[in-house]
Each structure stands twice: as C-alpha cells, then as structure tokens.
N, C-alpha and C. Protein backbone atom coordinates (compact mmCIF):
# COMPACT_ATOMS: atom_id res chain seq x y z
N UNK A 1 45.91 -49.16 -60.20
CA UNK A 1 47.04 -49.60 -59.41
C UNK A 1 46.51 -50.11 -58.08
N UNK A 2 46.92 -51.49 -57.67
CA UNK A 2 46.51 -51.75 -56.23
C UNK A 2 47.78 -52.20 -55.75
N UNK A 3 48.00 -51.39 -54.51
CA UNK A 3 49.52 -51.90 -53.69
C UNK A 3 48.65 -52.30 -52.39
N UNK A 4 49.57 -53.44 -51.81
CA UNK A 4 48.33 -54.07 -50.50
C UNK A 4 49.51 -54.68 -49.91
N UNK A 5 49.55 -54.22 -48.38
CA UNK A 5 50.84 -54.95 -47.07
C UNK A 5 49.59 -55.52 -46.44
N UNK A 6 50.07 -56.89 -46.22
CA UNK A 6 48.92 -57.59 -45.68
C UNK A 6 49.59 -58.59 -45.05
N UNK A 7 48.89 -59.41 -43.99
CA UNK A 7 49.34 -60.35 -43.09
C UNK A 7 48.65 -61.63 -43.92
N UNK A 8 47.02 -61.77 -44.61
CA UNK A 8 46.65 -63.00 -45.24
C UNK A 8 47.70 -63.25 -46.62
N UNK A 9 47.46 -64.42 -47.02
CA UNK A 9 47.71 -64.58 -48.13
C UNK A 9 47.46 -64.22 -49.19
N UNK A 10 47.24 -64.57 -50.81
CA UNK A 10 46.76 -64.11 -51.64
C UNK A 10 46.20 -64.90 -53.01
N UNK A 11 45.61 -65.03 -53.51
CA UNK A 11 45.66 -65.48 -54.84
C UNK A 11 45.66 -65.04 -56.32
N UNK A 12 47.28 -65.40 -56.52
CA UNK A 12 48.05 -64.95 -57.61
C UNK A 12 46.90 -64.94 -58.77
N UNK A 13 46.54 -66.01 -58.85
CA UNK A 13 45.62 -66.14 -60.42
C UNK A 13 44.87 -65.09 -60.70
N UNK A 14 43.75 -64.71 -59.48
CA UNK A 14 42.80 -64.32 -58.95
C UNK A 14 43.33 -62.70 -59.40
N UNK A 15 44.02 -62.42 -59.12
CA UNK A 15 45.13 -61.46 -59.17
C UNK A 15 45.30 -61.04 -60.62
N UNK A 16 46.45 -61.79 -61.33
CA UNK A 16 46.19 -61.77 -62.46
C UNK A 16 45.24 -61.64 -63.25
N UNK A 17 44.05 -62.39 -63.45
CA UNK A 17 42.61 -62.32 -64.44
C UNK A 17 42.04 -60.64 -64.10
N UNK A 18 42.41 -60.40 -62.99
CA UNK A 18 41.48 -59.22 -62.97
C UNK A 18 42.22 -58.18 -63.74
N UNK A 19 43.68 -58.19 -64.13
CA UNK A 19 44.69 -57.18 -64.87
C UNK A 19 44.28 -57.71 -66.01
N UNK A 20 43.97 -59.07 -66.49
CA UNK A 20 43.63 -59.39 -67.70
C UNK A 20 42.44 -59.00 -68.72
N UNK A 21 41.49 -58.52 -68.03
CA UNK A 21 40.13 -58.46 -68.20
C UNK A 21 40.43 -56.99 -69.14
N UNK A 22 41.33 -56.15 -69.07
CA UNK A 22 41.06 -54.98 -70.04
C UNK A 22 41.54 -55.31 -71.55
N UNK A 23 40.81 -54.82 -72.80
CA UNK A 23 40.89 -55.53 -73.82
C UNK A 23 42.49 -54.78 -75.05
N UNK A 24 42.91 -53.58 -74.09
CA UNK A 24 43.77 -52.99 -74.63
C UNK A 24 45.18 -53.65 -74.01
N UNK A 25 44.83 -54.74 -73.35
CA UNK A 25 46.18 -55.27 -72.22
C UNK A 25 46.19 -56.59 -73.63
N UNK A 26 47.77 -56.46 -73.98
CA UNK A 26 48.69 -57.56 -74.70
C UNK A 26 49.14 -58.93 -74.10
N UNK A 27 49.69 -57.92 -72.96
CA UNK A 27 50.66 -58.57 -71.80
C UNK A 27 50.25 -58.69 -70.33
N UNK A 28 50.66 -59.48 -69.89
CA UNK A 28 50.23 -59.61 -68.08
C UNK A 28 51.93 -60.18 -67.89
N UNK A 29 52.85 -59.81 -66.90
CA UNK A 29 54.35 -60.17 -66.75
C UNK A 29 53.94 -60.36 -65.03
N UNK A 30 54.18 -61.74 -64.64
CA UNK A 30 54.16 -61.13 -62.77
C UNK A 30 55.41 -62.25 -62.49
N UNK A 31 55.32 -62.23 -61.00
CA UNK A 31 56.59 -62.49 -60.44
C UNK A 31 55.67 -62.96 -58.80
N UNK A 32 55.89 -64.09 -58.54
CA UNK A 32 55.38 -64.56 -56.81
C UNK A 32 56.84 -64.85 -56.63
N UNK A 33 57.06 -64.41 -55.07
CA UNK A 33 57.95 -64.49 -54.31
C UNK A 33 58.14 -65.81 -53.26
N UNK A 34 58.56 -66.69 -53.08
CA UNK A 34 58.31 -67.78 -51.87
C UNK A 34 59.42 -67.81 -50.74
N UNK A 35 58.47 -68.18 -49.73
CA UNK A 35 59.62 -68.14 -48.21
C UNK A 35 60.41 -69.63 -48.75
N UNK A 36 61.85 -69.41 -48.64
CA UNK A 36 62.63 -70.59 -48.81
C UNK A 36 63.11 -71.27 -47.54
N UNK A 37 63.38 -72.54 -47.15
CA UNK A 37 64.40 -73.25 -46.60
C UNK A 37 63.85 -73.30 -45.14
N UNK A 38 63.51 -71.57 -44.54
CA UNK A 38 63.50 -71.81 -43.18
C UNK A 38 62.41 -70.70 -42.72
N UNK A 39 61.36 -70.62 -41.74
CA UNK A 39 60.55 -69.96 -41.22
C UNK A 39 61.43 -68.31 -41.40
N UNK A 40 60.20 -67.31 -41.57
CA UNK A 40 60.70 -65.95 -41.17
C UNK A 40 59.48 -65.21 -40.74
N UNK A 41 59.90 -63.74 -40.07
CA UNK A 41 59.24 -62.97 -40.06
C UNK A 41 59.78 -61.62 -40.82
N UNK A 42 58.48 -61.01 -41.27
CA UNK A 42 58.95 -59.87 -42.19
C UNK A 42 57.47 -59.10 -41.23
N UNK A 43 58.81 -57.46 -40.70
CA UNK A 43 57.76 -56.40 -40.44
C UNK A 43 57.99 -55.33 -40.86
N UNK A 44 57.18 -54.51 -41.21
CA UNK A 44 57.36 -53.04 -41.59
C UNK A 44 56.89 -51.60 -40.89
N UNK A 45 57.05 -51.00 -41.64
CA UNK A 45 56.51 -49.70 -40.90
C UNK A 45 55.14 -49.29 -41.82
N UNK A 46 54.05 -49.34 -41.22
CA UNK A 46 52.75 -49.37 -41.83
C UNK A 46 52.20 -48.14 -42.31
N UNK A 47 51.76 -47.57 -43.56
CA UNK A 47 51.84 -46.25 -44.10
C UNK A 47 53.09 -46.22 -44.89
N UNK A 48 54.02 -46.40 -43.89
CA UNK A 48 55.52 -45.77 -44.95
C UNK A 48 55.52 -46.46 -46.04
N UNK A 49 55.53 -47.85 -45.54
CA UNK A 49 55.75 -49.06 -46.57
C UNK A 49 54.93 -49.06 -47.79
N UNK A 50 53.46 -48.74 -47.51
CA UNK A 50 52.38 -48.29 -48.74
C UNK A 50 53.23 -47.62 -49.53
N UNK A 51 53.43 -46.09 -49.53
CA UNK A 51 53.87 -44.42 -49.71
C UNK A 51 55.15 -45.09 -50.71
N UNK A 52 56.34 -46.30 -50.33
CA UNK A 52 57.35 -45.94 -51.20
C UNK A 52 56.90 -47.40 -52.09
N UNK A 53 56.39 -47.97 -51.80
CA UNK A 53 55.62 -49.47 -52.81
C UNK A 53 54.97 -48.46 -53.99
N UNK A 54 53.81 -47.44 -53.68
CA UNK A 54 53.69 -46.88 -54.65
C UNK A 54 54.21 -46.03 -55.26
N UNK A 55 55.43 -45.43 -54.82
CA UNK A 55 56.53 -44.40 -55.67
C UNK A 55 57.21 -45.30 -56.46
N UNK A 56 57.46 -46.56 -55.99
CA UNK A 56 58.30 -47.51 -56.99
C UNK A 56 57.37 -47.89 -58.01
N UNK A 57 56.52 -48.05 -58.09
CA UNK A 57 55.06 -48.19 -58.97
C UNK A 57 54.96 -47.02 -60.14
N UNK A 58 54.82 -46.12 -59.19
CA UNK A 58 54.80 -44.73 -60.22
C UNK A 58 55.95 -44.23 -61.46
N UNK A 59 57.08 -44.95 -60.35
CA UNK A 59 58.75 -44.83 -61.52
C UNK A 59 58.71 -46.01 -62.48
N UNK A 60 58.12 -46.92 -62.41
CA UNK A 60 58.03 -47.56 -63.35
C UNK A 60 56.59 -47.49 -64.71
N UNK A 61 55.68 -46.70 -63.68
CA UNK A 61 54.91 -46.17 -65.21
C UNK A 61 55.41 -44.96 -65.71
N UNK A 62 56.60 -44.61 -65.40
CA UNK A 62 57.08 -43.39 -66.30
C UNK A 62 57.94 -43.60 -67.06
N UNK A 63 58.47 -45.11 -66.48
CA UNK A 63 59.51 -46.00 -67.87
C UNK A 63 58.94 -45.78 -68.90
N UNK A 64 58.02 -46.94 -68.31
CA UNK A 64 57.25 -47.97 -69.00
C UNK A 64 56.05 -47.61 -69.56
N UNK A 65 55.61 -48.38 -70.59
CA UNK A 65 53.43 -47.77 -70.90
C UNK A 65 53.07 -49.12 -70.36
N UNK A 66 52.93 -48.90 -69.03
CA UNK A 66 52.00 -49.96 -68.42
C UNK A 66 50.65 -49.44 -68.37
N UNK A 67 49.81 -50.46 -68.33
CA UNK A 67 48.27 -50.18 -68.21
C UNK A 67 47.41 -50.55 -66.91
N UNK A 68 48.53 -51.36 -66.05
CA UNK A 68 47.92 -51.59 -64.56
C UNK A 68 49.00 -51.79 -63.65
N UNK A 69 49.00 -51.99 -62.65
CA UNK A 69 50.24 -52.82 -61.67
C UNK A 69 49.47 -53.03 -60.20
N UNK A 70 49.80 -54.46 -60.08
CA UNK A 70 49.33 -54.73 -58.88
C UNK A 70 50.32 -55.39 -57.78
N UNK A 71 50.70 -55.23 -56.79
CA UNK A 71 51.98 -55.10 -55.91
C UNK A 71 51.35 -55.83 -54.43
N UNK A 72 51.29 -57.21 -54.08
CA UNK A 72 50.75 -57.52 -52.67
C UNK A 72 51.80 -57.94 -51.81
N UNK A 73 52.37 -57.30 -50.76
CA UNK A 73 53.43 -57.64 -50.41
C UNK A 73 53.04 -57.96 -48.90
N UNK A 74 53.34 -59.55 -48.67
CA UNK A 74 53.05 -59.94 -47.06
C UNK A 74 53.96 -59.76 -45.92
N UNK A 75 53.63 -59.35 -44.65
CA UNK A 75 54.03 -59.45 -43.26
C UNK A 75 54.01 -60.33 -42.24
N UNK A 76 54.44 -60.53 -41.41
CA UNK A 76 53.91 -61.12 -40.09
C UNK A 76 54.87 -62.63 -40.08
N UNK A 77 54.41 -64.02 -39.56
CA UNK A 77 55.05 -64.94 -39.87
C UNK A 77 54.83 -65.84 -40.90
N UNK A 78 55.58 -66.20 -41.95
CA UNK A 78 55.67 -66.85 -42.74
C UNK A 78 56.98 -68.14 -42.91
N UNK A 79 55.87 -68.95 -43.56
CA UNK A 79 56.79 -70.22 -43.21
C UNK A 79 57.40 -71.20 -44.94
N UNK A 80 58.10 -71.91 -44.75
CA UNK A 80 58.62 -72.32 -45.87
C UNK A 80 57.66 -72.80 -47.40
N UNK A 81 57.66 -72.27 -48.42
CA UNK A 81 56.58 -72.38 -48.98
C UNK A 81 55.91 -71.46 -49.15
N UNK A 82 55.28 -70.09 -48.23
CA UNK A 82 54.56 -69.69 -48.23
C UNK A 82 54.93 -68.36 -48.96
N UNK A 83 53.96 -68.11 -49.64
CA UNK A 83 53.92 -66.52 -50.85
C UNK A 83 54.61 -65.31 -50.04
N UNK A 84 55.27 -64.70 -50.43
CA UNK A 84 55.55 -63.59 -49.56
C UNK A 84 54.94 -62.32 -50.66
N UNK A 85 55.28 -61.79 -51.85
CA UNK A 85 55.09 -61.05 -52.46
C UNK A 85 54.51 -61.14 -53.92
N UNK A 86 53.88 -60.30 -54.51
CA UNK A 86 53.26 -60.74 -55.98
C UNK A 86 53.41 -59.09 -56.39
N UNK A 87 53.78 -59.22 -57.90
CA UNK A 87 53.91 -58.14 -58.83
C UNK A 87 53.41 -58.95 -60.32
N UNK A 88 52.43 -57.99 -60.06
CA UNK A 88 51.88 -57.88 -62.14
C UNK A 88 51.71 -57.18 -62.36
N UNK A 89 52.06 -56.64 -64.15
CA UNK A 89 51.95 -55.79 -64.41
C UNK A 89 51.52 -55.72 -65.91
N UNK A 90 50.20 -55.28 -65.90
CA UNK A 90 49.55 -55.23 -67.40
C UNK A 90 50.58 -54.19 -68.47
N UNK A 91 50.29 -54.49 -69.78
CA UNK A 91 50.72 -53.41 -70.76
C UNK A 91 50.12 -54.45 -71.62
N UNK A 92 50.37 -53.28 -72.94
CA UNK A 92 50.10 -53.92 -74.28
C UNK A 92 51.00 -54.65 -75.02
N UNK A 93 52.51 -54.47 -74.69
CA UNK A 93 53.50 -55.06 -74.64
C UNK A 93 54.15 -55.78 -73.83
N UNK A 94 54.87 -57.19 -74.15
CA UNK A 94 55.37 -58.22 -73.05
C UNK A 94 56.73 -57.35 -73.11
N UNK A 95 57.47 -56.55 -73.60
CA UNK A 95 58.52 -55.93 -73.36
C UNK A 95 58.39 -54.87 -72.14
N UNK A 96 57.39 -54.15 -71.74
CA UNK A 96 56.84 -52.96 -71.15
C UNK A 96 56.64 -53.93 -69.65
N UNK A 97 56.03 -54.79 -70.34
CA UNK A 97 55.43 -55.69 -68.69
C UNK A 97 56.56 -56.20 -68.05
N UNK A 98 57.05 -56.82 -68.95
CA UNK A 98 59.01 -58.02 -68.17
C UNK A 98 59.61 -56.76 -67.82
N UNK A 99 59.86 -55.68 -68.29
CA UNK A 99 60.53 -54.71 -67.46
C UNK A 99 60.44 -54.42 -66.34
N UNK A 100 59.36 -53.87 -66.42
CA UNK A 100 58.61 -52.81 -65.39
C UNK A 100 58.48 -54.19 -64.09
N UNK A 101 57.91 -55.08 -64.56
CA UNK A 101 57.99 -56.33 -63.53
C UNK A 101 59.35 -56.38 -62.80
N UNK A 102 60.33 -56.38 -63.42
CA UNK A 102 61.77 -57.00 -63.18
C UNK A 102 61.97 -55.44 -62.35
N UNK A 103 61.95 -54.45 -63.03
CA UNK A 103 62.25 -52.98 -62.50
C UNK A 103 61.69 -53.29 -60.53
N UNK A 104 60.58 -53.03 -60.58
CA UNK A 104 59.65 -53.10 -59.38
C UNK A 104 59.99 -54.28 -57.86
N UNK A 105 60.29 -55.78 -58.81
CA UNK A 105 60.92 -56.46 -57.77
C UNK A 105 61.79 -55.81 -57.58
N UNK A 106 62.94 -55.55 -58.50
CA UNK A 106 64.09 -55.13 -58.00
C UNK A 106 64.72 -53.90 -56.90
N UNK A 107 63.57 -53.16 -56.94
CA UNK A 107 63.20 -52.24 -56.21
C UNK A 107 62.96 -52.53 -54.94
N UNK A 108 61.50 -53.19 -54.80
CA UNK A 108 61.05 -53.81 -53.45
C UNK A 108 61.90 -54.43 -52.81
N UNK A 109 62.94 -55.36 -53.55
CA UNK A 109 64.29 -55.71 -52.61
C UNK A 109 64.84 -54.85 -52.33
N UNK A 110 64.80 -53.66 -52.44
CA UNK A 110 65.93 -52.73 -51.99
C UNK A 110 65.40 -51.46 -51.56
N UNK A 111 64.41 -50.96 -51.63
CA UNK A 111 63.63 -49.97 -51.28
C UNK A 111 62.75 -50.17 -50.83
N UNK A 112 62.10 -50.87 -50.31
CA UNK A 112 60.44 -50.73 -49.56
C UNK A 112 61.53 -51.38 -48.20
N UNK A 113 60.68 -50.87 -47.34
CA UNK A 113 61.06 -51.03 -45.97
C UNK A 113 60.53 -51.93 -45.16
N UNK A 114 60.81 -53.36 -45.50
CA UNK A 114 60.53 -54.24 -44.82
C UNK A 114 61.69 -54.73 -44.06
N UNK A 115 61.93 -55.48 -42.85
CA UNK A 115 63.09 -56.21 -42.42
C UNK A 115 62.36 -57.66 -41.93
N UNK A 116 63.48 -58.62 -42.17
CA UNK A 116 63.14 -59.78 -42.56
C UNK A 116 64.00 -60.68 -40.89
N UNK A 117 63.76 -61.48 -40.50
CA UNK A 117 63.95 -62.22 -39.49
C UNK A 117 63.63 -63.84 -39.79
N UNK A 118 65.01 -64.28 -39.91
CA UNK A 118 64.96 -65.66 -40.22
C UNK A 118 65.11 -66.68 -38.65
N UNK A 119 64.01 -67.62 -38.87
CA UNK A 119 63.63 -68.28 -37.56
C UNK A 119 64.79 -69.64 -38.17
N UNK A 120 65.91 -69.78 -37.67
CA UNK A 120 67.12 -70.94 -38.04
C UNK A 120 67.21 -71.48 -36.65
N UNK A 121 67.50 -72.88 -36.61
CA UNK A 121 67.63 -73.94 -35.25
C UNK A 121 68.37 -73.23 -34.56
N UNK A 122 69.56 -72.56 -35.32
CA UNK A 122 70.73 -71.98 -33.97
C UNK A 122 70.11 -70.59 -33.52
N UNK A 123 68.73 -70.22 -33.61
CA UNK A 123 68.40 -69.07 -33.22
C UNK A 123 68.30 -68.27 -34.35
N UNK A 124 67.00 -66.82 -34.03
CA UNK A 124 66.53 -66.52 -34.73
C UNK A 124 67.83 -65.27 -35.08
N UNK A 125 67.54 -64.73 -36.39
CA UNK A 125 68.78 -63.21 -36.60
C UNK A 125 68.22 -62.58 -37.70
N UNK A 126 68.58 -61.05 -37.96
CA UNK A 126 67.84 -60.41 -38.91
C UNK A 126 68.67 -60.52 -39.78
N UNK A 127 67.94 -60.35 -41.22
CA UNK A 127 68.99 -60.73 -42.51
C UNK A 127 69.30 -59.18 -43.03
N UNK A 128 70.81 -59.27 -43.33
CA UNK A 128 71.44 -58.04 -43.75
C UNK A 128 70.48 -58.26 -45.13
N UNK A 129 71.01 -56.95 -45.99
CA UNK A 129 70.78 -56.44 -46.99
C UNK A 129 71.79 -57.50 -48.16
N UNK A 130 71.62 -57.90 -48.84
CA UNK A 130 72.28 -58.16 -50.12
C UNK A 130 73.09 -57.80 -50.99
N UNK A 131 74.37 -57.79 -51.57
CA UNK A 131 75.26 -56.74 -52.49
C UNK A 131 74.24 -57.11 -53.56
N UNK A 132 74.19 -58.30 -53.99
CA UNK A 132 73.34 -58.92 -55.25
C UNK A 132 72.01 -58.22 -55.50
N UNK A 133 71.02 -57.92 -54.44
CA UNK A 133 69.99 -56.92 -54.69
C UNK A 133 70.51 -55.78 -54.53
N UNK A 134 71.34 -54.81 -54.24
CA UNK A 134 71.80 -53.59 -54.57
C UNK A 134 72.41 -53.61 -56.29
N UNK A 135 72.84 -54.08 -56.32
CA UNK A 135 73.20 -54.40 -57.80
C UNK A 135 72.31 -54.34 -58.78
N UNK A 136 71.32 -55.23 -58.55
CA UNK A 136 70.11 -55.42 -59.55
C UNK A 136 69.89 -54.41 -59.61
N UNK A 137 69.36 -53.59 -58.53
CA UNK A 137 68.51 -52.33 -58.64
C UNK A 137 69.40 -51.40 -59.14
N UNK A 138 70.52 -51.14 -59.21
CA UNK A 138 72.04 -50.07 -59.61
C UNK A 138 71.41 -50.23 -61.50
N UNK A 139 71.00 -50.83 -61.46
CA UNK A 139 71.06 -51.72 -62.85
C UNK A 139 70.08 -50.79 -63.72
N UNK A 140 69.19 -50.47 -62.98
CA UNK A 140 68.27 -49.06 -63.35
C UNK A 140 68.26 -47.74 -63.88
N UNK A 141 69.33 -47.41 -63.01
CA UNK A 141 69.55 -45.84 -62.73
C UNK A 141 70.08 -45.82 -64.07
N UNK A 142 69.89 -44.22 -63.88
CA UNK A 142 70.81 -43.51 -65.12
C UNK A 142 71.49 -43.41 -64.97
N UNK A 143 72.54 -43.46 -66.33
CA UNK A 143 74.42 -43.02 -65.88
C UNK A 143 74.54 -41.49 -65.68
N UNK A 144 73.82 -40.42 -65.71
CA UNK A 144 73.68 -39.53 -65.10
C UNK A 144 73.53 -39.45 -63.29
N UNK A 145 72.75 -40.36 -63.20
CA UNK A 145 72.72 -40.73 -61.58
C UNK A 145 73.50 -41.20 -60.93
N UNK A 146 74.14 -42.16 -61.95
CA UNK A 146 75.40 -43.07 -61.13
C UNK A 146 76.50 -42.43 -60.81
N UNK A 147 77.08 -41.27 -62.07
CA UNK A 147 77.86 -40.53 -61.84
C UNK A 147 78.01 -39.15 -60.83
N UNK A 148 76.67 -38.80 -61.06
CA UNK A 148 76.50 -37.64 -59.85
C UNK A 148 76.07 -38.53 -58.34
C-alpha cells in the first residue's frame, strides 16, 4: 500500500506498471482526478490526512481481495488541468479493483480532510461539501449502519 499527500505532481503510468508487475494481479482499476475550469488551492492537515487516506484503504481491503492500492493525493496550488489525485488498485479481479477503486474515491471526497479554495475572477471562496459526494459515499454503508 502507498498513500502519498504531496505538493509535486505525479506519474499515473509510472504508478500503475509498478501495481502491474505482480504476476497474481488480473486487474489494475485507477481513477486520476483533474483541476477543472478554474485555479484552486487544496490544504490539509498533515499526518491526519495520511492516518484517514489509509483507514479508507484498509476498509476497502476488507471488502474487497485487493492485492495493492496506491492513493497520491495533491496539495498546495493547482491550476486548470492539473492532476489532483490518483487511485489504483491491483486485484486478481476487475470486479474487486472497479469497486474498491470507486469505494476509495468516493470516500476521499468525503472523508479525507482536505479543503479546497477556488481562485474565480470575482474572488477567491472555499467550496462547500457536495450532497452528490455524500450520497455516493451513503452508497457504501450497510443498511445496518444507515439505520442505526
């Protein structure tokens, strides 16, 4: 497992081949994230942000039979175009991987503790939270959970 908050960039491929290289891996499922439309900044709280990137990691190898996961999630300023986040996730199955992939973004939108600051002409403002990513992630839980 490698989880990494970083200010450089990254390379996805680079990324990928190295989850590829084990001969019991079927599947490789990932997901790159891109800054849209308008400049932002994304900051976090450093340590914390590691600590729940890899608890969301860990809940999804207890779904899932994944065989790797790699999670690079960027900070600092980023501009239109530019990568913000990458999730892959090896298994022997493309069912195990598209999950656990889909599981994990869905998560990181809603659980890892980043806050996001969009740089717009009329001035800069922090972006609320999403009903649409609370949702996704609702999408998870158990109906045991939902109900209690």
């Amino acid at each position: 497992m490698k989880v990494s908050v970083q200010k450089d960039d990254f390379d996805a491929g680079a990324e990928i081949r190295a989850l590829s290289r084990d001969s019991s891996v079927g599947a490789v499922a990932s997901f790159v994230g891109v800054v849209r439309e308008v400049p932002m900044t994304l900051e976090h709280y450093a340590g914390m942000t590691e600590r729940e990137i890899t608890k969301i990691v860990e809940q999804a190898g207890s779904r899932w039979r994944v065989r790797d996961v790699t999670v690079i999630h960027r900070y600092g300023e980023l501009r239109p175009t530019d990568q913000i986040v990458l999730v892959v996730v090896a298994s022997a199955h493309r069912g195990d991987a598209f999950a656990a992939c889909e599981f994990i973004m869905d998560y990181l939108k809603t659980r890892a503790p980043f806050w996001k600051k969009e740089l717009r002409p009329e001035g800069a403002r922090w972006v609320e939270a999403r009903a649409s990513d609370d949702e996704a992630a609702e999408r998870w839980e158990s109906p045991a959970k939902k109900a209690g």
